[in-house]
Protein backbone atom coordinates (compact mmCIF):
# COMPACT_ATOMS: atom_id res chain seq x y z
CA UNK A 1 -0.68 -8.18 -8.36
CA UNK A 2 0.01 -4.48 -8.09
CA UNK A 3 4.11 -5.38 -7.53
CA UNK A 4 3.87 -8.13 -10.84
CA UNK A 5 3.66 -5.20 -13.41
CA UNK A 6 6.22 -7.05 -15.33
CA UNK A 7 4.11 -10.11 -16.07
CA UNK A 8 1.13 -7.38 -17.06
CA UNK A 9 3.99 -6.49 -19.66
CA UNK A 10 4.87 -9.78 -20.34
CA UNK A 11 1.53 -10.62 -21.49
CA UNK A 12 0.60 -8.16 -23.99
CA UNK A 13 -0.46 -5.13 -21.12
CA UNK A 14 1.19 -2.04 -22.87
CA UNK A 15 2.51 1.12 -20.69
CA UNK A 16 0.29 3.31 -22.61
CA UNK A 17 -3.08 1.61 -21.12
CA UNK A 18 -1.11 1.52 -17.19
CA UNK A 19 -0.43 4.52 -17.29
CA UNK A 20 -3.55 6.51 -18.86
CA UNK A 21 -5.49 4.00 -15.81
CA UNK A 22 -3.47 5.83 -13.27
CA UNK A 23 -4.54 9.07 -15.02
CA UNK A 24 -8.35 8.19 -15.38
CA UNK A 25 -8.63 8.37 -18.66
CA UNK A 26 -10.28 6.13 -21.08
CA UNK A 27 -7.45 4.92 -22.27
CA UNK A 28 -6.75 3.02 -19.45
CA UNK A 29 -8.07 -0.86 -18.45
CA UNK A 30 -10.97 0.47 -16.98
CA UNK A 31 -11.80 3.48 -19.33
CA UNK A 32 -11.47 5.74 -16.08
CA UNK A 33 -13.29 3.93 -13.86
CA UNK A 34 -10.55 3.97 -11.20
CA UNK A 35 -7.27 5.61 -10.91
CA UNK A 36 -5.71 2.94 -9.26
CA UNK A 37 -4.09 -0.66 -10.22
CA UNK A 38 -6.36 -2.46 -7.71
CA UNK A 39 -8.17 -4.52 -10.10
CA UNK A 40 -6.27 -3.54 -13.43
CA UNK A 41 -6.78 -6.82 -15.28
CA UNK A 42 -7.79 -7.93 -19.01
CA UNK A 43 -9.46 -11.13 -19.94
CA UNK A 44 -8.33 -10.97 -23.31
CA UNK A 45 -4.73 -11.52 -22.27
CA UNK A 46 -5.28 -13.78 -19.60
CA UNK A 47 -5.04 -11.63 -16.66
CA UNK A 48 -7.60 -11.12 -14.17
CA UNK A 49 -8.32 -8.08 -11.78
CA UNK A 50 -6.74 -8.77 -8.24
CA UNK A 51 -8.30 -7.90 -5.32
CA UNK A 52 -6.91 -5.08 -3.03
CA UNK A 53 -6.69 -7.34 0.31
CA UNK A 54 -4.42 -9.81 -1.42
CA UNK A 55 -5.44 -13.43 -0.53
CA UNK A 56 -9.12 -12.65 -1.55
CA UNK A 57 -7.60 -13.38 -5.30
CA UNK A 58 -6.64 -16.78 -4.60
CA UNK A 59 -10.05 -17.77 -4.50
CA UNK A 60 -10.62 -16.83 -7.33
CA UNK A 61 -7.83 -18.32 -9.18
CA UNK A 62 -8.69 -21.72 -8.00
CA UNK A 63 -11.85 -21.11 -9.88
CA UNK A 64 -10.21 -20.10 -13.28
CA UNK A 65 -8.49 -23.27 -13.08
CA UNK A 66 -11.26 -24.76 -12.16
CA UNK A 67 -13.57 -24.16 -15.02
CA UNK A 68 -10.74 -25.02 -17.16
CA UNK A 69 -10.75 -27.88 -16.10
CA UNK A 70 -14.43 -28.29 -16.04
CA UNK A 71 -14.20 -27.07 -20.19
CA UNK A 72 -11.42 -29.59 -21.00
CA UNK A 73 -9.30 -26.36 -22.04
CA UNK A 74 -5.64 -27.26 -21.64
CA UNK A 75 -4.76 -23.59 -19.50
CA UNK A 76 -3.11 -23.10 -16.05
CA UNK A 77 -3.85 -20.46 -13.71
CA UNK A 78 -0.96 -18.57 -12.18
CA UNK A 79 -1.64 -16.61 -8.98
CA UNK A 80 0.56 -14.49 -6.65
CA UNK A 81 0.63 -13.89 -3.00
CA UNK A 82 3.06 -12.79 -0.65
CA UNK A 83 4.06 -13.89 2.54
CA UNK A 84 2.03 -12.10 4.95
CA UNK A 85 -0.98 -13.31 2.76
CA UNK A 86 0.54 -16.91 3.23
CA UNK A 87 -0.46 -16.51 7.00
CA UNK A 88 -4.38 -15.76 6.10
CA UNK A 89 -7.03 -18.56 6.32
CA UNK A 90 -7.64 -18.26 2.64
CA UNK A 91 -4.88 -19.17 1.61
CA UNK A 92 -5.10 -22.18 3.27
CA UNK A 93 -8.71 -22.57 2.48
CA UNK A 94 -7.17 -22.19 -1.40
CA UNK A 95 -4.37 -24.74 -1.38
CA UNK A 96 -6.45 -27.28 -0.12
CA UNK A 97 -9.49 -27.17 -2.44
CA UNK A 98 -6.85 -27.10 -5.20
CA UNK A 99 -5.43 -30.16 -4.47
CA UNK A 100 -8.45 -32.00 -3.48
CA UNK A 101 -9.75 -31.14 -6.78
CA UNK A 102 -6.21 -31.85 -8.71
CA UNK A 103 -6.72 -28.35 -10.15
CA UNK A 104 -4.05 -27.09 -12.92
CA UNK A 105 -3.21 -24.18 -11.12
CA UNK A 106 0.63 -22.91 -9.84
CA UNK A 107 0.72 -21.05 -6.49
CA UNK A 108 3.99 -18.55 -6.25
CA UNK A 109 4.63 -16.88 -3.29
CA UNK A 110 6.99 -14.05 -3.46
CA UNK A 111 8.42 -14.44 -0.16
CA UNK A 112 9.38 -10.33 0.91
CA UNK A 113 10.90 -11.33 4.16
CA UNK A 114 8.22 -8.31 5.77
CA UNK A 115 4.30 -8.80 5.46
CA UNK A 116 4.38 -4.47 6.04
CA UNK A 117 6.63 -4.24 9.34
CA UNK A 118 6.00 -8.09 10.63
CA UNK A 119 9.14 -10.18 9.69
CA UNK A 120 8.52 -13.62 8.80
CA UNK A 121 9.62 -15.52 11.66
CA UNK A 122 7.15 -13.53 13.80
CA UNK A 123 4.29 -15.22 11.37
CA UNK A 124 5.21 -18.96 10.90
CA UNK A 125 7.61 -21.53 12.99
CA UNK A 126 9.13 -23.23 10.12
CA UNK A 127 11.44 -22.62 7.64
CA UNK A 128 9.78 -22.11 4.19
CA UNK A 129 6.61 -21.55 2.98
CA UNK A 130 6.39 -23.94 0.50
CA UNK A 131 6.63 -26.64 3.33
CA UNK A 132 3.92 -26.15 4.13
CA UNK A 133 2.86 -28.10 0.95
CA UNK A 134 3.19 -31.32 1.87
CA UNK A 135 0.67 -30.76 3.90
CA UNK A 136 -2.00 -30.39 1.18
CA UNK A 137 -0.58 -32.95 -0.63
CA UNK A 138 1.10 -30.86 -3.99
CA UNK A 139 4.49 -29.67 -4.64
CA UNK A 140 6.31 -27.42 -2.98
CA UNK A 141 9.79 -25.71 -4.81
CA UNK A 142 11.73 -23.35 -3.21
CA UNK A 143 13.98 -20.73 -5.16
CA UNK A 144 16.25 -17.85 -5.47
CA UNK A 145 13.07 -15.88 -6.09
CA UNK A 146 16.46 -12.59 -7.52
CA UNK A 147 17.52 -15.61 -10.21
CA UNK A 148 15.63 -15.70 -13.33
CA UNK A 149 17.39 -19.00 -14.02
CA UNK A 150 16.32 -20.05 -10.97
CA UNK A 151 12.19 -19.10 -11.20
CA UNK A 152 12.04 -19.67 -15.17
CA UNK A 153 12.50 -23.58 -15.11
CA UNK A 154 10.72 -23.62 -11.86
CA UNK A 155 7.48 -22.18 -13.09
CA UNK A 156 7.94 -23.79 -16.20
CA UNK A 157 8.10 -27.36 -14.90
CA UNK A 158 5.23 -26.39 -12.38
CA UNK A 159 3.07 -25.66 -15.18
CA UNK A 160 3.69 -28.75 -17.17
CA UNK A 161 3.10 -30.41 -13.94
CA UNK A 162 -0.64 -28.16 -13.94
CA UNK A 163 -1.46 -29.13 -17.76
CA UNK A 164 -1.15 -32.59 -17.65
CA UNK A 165 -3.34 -32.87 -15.28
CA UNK A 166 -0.55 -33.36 -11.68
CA UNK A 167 -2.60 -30.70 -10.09
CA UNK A 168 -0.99 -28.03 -8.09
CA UNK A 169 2.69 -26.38 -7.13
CA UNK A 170 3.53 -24.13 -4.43
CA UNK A 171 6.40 -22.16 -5.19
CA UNK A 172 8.29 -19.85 -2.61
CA UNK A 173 10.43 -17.39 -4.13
CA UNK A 174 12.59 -16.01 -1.96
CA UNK A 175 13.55 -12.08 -2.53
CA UNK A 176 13.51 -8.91 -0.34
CA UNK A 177 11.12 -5.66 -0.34
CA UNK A 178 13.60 -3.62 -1.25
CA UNK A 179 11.11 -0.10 -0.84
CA UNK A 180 8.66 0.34 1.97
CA UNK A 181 4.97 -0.89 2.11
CA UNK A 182 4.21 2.48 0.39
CA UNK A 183 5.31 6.01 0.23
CA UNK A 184 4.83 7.06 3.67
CA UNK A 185 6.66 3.87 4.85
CA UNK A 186 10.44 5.14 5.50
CA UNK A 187 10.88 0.99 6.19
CA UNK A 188 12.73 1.49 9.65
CA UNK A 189 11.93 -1.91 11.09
CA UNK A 190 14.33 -3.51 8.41
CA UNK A 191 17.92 -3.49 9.64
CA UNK A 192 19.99 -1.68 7.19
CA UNK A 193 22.57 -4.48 6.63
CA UNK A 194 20.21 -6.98 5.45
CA UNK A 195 18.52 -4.46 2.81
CA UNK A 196 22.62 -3.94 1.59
CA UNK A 197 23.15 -7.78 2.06
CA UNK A 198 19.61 -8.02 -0.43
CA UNK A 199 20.79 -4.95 -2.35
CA UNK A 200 23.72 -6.88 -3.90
CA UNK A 201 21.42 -9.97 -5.26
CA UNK A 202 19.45 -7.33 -7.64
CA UNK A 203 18.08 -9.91 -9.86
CA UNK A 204 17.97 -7.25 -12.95
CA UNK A 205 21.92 -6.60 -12.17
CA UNK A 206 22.59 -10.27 -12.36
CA UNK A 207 20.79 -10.41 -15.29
CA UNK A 208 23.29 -8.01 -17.01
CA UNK A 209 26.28 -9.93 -15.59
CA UNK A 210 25.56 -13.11 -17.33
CA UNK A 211 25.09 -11.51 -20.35
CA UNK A 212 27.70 -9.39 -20.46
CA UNK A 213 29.94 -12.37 -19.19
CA UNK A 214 28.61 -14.35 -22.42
CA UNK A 215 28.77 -11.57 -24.66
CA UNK A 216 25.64 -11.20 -25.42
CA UNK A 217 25.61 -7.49 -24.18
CA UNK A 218 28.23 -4.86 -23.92
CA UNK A 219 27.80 -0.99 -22.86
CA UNK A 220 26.69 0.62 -25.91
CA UNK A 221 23.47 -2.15 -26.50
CA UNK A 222 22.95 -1.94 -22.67
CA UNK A 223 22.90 2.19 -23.54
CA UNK A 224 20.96 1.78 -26.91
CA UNK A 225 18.29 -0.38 -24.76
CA UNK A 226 17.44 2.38 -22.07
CA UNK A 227 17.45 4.94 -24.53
CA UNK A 228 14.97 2.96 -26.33
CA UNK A 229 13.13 2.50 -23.29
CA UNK A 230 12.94 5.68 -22.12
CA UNK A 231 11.46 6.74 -26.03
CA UNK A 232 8.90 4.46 -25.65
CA UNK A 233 7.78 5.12 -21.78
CA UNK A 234 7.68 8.90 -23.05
CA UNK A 235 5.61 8.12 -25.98
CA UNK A 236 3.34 6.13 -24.10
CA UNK A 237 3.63 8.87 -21.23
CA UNK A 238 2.57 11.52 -23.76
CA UNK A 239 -0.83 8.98 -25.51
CA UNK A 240 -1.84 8.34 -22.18
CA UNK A 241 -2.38 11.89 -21.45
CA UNK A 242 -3.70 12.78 -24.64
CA UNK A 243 -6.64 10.16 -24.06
CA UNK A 244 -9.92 11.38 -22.71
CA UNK A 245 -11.12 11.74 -19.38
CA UNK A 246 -14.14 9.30 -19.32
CA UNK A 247 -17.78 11.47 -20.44
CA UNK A 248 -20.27 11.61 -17.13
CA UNK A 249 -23.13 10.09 -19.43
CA UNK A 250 -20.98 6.89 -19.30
CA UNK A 251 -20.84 6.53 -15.55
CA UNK A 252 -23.43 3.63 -15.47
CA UNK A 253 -21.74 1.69 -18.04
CA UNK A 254 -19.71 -1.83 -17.13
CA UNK A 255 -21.66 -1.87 -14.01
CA UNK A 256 -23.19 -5.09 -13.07
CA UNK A 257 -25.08 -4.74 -9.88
């Protein structure tokens, strides 16, 4: 998904290519095809383009994990929704057909507390998402969705589940849109104590806590690892707009209809 950059990263997706595909340039995924992230994805590392209207891509995960099952290939889909997406009839439509086919496939829903300005308890009458497993007969984990040592093992255990053939996992992670729907949403629907009662379970400040309570990070390598950030986002920053704009004789190209 467009907010699960991090797992683009995670799986090979450099800054460089993200950033000349918001430029249009043929550096980026789609060679300049679009300036957008709607559909940003690359087979070759696993990741598929999502669809804008965000259950439409569960669909289509199901069927990655089903023709890997169908192959024999020991693989597990991953695919991410939100909560406002949990309320749409494909969703539904997708947990079920995974189950009934045992597919290896994990579900995660990043629970945001707001599907845009609709607060969860105005969409659903019980108290997690992931109850709503039991229901389809799979799974369902709930989890500090600001923990990494919280999700980590999660996932991890629902994808051993997925490979040996268990079938599916819902997992609701529980965090907090912390910035509005987009830019022109000044988010003033959210009270302003629960964004500072969310504010304080930053899941990247956290992070730095338990290492620096372990020792495994002080100030300077927490300074020397932005710097080195920032080096490389500016590097990329500067490739990116060095690549091409796409040539007009390549227009038809990658088209398939």
């Amino acid at each position: 998904m467009h907010r699960d950059l991090g797992t683009y990263l995670a799986r090979g997706l450099t800054p460089e290519r993200i950033l000349a595909q918001y430029f249009g340039r043929v550096g980026g995924v789609t060679r300049g095809r679009d300036a957008n992230i709607h559909g940003m994805g690359d087979l070759s590392l696993g990741l598929i383009g999502f669809i804008s209207h965000l259950p439409a891509s569960l669909p289509v995960v199901a069927g990655a994990a089903q023709a890997f099952k169908l192959k024999g290939e020991p693989r597990v889909a991953l695919g991410f929704f939100g909560d406002g997406s949990s309320s749409q009839g494909l969703a539904h439509e997708t947990l079920n057909w995974a189950s009934v086919f045992q597919l290896p496939v994990v579900f995660i829903c990043e629970n945001n507390q707001y599907a845009y300005s609709t607060p969860l308890a105005r969409q659903m009458n019980i108290e997690n998402i992931a109850d709503r497993a039991a229901g389809y007969g799979m799974p369902g984990v709930v989890v500090d969705g600001n923990d990494f040592f919280a999700v980590y093992p999660a996932v991890q255990a629902a994808v051993a589940h997925a490979r040996s053939g268990g079938g599916p996992t819902l997992i609701e992670c529980k965090t907090m849109r912390m910035r509005g729907h987009a830019i022109h949403d000044n988010m003033a629907y959210v009270p302003p104590d629960l964004l500072a009662t969310w504010q304080q379970r930053d899941p990247i400040r956290r992070f730095e806590a338990y290492l620096y309570e372990r020792g495994l990070l002080d100030d300077k390598g927490l300074s020397d690892l932005l710097n080195r950030i920032e080096r490389e986002l500016d590097a990329a920053q500067a490739r990116a707009e060095a690549s091409p704009y796409p040539d007009p004789s390549t227009v038809a190209d990658d088209v398939y209809a």
